[in-house]
N, C-alpha and C. Protein backbone atom coordinates (compact mmCIF):
# COMPACT_ATOMS: atom_id res chain seq x y z
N UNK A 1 -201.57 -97.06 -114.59
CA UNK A 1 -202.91 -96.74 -114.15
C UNK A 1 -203.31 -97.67 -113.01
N UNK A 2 -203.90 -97.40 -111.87
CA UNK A 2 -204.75 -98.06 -110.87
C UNK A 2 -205.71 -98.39 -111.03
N UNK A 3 -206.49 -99.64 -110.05
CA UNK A 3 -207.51 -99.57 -110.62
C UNK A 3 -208.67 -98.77 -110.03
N UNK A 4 -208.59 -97.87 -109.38
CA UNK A 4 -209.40 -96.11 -109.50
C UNK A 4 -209.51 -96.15 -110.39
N UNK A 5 -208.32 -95.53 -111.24
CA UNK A 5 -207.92 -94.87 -112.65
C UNK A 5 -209.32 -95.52 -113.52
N UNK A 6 -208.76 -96.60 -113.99
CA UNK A 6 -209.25 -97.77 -114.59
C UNK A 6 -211.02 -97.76 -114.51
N UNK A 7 -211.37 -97.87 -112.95
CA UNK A 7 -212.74 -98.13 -113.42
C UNK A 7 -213.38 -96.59 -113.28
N UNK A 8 -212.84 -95.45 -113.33
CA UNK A 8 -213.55 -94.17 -113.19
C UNK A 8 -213.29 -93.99 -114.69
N UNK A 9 -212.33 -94.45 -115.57
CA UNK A 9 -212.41 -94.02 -117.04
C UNK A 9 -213.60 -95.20 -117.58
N UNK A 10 -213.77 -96.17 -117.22
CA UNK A 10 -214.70 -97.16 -117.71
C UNK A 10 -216.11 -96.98 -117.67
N UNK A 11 -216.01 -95.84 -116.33
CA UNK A 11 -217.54 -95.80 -115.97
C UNK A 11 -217.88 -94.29 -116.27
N UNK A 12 -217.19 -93.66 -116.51
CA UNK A 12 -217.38 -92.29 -116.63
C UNK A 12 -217.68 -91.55 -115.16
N UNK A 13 -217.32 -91.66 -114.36
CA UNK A 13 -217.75 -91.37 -113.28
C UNK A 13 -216.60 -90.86 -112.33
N UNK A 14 -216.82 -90.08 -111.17
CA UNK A 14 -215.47 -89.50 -110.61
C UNK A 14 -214.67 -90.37 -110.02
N UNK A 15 -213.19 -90.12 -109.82
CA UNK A 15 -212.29 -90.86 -108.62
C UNK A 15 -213.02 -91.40 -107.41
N UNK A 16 -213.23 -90.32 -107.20
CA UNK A 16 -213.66 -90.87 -105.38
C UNK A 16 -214.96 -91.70 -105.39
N UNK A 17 -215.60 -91.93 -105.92
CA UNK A 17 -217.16 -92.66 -106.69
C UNK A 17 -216.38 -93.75 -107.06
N UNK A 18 -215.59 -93.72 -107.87
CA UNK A 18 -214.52 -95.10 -108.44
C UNK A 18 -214.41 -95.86 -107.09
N UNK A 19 -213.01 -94.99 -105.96
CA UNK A 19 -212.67 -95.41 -105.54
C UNK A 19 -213.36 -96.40 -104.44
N UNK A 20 -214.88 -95.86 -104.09
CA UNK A 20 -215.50 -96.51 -103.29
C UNK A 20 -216.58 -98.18 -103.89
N UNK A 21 -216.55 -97.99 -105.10
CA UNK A 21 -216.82 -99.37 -105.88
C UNK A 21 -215.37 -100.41 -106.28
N UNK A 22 -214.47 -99.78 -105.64
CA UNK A 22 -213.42 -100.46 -105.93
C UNK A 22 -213.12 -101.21 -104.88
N UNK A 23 -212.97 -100.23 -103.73
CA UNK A 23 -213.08 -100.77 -102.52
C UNK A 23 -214.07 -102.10 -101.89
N UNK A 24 -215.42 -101.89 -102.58
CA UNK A 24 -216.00 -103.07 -102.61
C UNK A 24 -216.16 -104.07 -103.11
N UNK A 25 -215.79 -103.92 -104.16
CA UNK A 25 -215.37 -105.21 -104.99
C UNK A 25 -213.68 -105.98 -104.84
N UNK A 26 -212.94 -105.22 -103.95
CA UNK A 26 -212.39 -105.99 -103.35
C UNK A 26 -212.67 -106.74 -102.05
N UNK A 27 -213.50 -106.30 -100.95
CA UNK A 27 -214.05 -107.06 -100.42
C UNK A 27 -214.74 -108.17 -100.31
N UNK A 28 -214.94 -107.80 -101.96
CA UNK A 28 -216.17 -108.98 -102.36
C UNK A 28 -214.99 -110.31 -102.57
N UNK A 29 -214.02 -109.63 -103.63
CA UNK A 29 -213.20 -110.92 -103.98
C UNK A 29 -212.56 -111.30 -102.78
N UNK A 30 -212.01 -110.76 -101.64
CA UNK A 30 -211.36 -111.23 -100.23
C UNK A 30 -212.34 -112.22 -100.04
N UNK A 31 -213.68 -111.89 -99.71
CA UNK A 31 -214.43 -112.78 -99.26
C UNK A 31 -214.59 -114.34 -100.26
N UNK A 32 -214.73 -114.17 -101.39
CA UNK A 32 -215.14 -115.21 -102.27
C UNK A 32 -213.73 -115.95 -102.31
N UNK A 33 -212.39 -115.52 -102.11
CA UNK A 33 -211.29 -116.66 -102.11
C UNK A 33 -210.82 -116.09 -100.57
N UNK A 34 -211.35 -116.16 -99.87
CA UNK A 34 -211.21 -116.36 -97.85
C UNK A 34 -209.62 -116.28 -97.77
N UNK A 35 -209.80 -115.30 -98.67
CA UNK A 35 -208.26 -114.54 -98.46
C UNK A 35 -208.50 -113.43 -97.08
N UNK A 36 -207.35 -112.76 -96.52
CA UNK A 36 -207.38 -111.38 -95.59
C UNK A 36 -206.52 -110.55 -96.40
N UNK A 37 -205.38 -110.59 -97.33
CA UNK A 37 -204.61 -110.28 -97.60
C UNK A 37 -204.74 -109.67 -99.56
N UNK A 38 -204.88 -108.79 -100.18
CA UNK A 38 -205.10 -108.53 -101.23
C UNK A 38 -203.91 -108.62 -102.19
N UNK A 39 -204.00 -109.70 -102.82
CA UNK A 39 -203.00 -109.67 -104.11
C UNK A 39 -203.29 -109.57 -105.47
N UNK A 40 -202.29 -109.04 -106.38
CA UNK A 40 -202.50 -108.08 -107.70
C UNK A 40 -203.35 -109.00 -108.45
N UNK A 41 -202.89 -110.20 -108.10
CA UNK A 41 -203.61 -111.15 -109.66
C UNK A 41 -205.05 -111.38 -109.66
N UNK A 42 -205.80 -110.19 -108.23
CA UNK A 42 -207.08 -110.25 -108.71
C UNK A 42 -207.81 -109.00 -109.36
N UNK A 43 -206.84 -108.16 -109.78
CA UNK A 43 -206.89 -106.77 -110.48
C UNK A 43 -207.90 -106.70 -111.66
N UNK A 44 -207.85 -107.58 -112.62
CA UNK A 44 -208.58 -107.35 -113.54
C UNK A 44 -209.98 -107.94 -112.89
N UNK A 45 -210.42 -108.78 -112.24
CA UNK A 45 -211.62 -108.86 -111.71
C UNK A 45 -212.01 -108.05 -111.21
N UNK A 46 -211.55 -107.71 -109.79
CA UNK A 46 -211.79 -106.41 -109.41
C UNK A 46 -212.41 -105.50 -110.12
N UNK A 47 -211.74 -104.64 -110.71
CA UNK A 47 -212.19 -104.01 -112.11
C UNK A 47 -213.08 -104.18 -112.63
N UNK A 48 -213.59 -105.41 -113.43
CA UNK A 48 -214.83 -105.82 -113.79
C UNK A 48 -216.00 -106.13 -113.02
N UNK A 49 -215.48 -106.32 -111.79
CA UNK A 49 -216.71 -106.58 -110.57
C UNK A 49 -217.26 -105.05 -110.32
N UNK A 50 -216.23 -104.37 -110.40
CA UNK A 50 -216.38 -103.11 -109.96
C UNK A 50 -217.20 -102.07 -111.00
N UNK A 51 -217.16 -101.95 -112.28
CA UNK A 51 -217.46 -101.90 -113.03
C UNK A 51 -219.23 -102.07 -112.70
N UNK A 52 -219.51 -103.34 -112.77
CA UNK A 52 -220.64 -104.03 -112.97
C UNK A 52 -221.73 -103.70 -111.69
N UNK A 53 -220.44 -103.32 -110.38
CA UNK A 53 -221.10 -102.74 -109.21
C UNK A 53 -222.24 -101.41 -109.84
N UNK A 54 -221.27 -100.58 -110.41
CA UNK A 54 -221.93 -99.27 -110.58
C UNK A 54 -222.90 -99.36 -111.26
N UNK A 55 -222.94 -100.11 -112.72
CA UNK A 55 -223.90 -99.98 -113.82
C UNK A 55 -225.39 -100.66 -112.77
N UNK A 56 -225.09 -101.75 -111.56
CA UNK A 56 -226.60 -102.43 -111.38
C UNK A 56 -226.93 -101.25 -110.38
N UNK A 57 -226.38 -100.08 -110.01
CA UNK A 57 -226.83 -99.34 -108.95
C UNK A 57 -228.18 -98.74 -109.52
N UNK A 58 -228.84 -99.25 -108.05
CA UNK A 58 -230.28 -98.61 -108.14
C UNK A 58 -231.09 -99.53 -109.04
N UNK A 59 -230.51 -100.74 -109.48
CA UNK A 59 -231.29 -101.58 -110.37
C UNK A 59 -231.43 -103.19 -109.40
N UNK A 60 -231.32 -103.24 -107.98
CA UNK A 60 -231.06 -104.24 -107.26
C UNK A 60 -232.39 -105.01 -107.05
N UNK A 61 -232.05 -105.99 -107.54
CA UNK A 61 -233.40 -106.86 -107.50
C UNK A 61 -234.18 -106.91 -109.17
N UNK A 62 -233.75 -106.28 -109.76
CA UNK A 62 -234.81 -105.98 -111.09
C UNK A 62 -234.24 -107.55 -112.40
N UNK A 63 -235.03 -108.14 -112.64
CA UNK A 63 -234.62 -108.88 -113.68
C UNK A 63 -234.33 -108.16 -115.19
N UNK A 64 -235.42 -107.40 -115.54
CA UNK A 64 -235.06 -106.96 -116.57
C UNK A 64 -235.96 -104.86 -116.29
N UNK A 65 -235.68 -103.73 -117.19
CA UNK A 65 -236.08 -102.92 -116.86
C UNK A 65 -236.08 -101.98 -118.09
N UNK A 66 -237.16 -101.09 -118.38
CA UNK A 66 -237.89 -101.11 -119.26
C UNK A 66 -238.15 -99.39 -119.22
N UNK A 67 -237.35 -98.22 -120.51
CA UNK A 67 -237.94 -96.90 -119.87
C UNK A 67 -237.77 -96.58 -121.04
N UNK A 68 -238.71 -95.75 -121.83
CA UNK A 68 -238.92 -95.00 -122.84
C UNK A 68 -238.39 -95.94 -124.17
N UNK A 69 -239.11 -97.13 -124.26
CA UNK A 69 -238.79 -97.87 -125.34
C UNK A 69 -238.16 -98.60 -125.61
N UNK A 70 -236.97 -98.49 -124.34
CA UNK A 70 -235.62 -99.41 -124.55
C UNK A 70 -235.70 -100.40 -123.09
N UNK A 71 -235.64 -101.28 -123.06
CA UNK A 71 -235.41 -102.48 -122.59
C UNK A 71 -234.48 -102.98 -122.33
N UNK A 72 -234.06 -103.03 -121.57
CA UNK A 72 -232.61 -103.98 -120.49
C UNK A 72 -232.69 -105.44 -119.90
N UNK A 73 -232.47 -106.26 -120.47
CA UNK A 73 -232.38 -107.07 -119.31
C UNK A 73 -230.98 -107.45 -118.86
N UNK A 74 -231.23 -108.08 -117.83
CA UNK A 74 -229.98 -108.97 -116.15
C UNK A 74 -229.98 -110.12 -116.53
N UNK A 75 -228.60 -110.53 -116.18
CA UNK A 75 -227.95 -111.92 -116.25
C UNK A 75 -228.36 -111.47 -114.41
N UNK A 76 -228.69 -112.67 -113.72
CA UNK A 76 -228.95 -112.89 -112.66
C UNK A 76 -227.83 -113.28 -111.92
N UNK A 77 -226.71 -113.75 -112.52
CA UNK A 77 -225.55 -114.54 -111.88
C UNK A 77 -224.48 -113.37 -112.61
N UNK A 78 -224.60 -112.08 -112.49
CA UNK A 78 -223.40 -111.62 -113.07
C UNK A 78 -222.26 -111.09 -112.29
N UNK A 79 -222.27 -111.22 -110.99
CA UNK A 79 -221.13 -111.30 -109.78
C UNK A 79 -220.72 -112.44 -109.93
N UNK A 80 -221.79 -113.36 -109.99
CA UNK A 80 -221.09 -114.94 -109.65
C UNK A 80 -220.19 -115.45 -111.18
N UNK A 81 -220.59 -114.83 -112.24
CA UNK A 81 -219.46 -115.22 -113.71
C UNK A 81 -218.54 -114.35 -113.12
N UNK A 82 -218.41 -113.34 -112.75
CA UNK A 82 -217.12 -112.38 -113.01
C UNK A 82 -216.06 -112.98 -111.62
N UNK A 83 -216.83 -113.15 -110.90
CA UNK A 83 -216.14 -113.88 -109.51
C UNK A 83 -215.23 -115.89 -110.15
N UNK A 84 -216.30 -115.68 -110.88
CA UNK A 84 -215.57 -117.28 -111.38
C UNK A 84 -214.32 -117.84 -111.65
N UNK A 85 -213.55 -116.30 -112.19
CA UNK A 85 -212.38 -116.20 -113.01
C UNK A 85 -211.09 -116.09 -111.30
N UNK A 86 -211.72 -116.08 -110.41
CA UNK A 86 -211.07 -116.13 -109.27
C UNK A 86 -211.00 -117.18 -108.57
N UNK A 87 -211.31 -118.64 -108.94
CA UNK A 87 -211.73 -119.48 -108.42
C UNK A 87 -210.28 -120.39 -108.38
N UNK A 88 -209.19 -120.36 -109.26
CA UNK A 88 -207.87 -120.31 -108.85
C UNK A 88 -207.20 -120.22 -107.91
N UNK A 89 -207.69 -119.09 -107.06
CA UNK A 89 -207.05 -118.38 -106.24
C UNK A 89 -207.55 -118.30 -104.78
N UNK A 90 -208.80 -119.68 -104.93
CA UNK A 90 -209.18 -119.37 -103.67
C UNK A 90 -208.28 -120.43 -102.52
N UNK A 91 -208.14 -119.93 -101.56
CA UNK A 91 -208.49 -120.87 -100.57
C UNK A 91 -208.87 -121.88 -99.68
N UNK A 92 -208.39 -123.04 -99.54
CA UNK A 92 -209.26 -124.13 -98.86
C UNK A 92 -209.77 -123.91 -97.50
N UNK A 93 -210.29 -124.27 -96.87
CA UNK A 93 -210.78 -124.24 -95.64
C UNK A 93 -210.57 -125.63 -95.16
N UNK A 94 -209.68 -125.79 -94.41
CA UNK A 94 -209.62 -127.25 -93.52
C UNK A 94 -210.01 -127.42 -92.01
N UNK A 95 -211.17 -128.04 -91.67
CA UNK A 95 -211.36 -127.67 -89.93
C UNK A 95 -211.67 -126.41 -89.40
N UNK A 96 -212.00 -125.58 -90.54
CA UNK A 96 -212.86 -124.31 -90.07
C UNK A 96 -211.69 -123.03 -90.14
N UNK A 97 -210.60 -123.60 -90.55
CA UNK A 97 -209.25 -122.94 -90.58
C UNK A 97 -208.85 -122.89 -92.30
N UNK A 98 -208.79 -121.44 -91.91
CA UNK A 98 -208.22 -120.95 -93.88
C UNK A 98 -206.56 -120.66 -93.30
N UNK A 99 -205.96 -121.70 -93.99
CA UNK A 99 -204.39 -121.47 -94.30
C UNK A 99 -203.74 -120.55 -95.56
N UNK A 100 -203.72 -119.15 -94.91
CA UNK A 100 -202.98 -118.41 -95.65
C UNK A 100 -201.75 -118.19 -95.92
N UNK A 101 -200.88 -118.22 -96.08
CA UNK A 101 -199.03 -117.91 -96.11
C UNK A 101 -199.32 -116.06 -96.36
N UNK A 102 -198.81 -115.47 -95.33
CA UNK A 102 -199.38 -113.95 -95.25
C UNK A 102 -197.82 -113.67 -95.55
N UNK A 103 -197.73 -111.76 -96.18
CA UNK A 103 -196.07 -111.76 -96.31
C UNK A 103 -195.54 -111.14 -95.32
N UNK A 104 -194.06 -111.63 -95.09
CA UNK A 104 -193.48 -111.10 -94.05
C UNK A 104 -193.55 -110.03 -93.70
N UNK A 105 -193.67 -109.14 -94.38
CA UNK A 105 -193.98 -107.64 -93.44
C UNK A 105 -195.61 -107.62 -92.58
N UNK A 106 -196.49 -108.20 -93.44
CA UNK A 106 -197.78 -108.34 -92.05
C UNK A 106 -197.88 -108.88 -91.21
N UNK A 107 -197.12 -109.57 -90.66
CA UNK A 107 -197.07 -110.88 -89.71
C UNK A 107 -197.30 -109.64 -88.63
């Protein structure tokens, strides 16, 4: 299974709807370990970032939210826990320069 697959069975929601919260939540993790290059071992985050993308849609900004009796509330930092588990994998920045080792076929 991909992780399409993966977060369109999680979310109930179609492929192509998947695929475009997937897509961003890998951006998100590129950005948070100042990677350019996407590798597998951030799959299960992904996933869960991605995941978490869909459920806050349309809820951006809301602390907690409140409709016919039932009550929700937000962890305020819930990109920044799920992003945490990537913190392994990030990147240093030395002199304004991120040293990546990219693989030989992208060079």
């Amino acid at each position: 299974m991909d992780l399409v697959e993966i977060v369109a069975e999680r979310t109930g929601t179609s492929q192509g709807r998947a695929k475009i919260y997937v897509e961003m939540a890998k951006q998100r993790a590129l950005a948070h370990t100042n990677r350019t290059v996407y590798i597998t071992a951030m799959d299960f985050c992904v996933a869960d970032l991605a995941c978490a993308m869909y459920f806050r849609e349309g809820m951006v900004g809301e602390s907690s939210h409140s409709e016919g009796g039932i009550t929700s509330t937000f962890q305020s930092s819930t990109y920044e826990d799920i992003l945490s588990t990537l913190n392994n994998l990030r990147l240093i920045r030395a002199g304004g320069i991120v040293h990546e080792k990219k693989p030989e076929g992208n060079q």
